[in-house]
C-alpha atoms as a PDB file:
ATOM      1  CA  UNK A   1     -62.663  11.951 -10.491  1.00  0.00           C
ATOM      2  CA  UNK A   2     -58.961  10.924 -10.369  1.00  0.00           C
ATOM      3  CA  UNK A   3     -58.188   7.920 -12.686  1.00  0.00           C
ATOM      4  CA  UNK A   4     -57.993   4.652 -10.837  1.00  0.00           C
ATOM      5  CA  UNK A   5     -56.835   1.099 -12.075  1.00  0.00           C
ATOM      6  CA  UNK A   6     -60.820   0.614 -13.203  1.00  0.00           C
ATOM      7  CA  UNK A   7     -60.810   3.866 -15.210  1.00  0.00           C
ATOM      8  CA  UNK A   8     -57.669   3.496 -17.305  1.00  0.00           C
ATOM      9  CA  UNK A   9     -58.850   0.063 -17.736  1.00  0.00           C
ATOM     10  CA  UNK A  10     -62.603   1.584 -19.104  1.00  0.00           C
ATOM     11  CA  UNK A  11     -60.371   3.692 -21.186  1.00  0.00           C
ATOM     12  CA  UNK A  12     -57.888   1.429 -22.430  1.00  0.00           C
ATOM     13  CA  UNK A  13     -61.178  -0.811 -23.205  1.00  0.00           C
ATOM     14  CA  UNK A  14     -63.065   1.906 -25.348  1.00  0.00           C
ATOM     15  CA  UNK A  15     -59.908   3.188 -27.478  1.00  0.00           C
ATOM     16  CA  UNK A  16     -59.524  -0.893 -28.248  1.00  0.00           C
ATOM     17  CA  UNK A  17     -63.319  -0.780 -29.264  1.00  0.00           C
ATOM     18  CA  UNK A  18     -63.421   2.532 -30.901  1.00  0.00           C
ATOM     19  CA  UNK A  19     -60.209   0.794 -33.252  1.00  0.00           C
ATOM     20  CA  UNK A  20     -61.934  -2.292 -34.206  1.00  0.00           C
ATOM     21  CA  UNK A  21     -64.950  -0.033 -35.426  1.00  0.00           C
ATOM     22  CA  UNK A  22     -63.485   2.170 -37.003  1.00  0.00           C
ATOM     23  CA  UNK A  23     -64.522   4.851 -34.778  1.00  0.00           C
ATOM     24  CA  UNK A  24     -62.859   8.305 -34.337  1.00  0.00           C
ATOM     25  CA  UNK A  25     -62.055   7.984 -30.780  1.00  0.00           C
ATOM     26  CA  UNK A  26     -59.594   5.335 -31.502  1.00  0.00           C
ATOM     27  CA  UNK A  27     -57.289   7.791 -32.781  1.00  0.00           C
ATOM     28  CA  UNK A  28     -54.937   9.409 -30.183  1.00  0.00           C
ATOM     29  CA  UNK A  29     -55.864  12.743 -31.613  1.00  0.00           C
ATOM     30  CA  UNK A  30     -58.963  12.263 -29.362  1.00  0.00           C
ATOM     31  CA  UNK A  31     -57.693  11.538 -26.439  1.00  0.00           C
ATOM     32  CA  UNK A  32     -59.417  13.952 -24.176  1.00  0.00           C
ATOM     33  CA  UNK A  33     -62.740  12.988 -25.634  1.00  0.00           C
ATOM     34  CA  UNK A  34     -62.259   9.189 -25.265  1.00  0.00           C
ATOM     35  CA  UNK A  35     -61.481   9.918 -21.390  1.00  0.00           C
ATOM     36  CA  UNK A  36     -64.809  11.851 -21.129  1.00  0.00           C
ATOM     37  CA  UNK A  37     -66.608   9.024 -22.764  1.00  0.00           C
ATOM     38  CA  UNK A  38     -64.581   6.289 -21.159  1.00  0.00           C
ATOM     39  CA  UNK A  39     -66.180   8.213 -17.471  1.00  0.00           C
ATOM     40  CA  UNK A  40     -69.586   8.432 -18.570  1.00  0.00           C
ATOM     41  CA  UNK A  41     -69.480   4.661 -19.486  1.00  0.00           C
ATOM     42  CA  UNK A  42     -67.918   3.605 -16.350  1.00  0.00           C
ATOM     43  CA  UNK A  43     -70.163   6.151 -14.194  1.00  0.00           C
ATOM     44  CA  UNK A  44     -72.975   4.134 -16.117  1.00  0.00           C
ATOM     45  CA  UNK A  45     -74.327   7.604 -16.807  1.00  0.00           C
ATOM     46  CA  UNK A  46     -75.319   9.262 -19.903  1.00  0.00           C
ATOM     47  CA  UNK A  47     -73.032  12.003 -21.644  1.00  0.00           C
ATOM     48  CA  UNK A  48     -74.927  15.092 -22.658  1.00  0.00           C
ATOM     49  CA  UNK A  49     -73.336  16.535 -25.879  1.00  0.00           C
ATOM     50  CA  UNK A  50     -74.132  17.651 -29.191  1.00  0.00           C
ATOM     51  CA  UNK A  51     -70.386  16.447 -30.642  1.00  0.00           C
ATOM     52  CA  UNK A  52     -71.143  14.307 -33.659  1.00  0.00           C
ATOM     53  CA  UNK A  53     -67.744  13.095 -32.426  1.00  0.00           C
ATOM     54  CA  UNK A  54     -69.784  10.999 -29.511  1.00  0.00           C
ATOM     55  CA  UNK A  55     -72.161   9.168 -31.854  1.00  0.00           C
ATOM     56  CA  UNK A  56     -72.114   5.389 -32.391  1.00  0.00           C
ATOM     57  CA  UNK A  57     -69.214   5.393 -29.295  1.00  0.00           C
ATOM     58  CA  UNK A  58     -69.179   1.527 -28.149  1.00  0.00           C
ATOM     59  CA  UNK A  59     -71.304   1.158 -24.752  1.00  0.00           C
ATOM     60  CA  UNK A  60     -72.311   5.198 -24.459  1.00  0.00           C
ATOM     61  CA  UNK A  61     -75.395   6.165 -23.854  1.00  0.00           C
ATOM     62  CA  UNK A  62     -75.565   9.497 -25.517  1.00  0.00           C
ATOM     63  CA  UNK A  63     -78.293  12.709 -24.684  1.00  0.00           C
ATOM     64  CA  UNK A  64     -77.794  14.825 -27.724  1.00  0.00           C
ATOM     65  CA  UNK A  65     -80.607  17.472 -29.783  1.00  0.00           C
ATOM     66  CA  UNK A  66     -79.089  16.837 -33.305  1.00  0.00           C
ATOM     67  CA  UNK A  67     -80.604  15.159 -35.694  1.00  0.00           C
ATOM     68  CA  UNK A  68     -79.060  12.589 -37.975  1.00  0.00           C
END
């Protein structure tokens, strides 16, 4: 999937979200991972991960086998 106008703005969206929360992926150093999530959101698909990283990501629906 090539980033469109709607992506970047899913993106854009989540690392806003992630900042306000307090969340990891509103740090640049997690770039790459707020892309992935920023896909699954707009896909309106689950991610499948076991990253603690993921958890509590604004609007995600996340498949995962840890505990917490």
């Amino acid at each position: 999937m090539q980033p469109d106008d709607e992506m970047i703005t899913a993106c854009a969206q989540l690392r806003a979200e992630c900042q306000r929360a307090g969340h990891a992926l509103g740090d640049k150093l997690y770039d790459g991972d707020r892309w992935i999530a920023a896909a699954a959101i707009r896909l309106r698909c689950p991610l499948v991960s076991h990253d603690r990283l993921f958890n509590d990501t604004p609007g995600l629906a996340l498949i995962t086998a840890h505990q917490d």
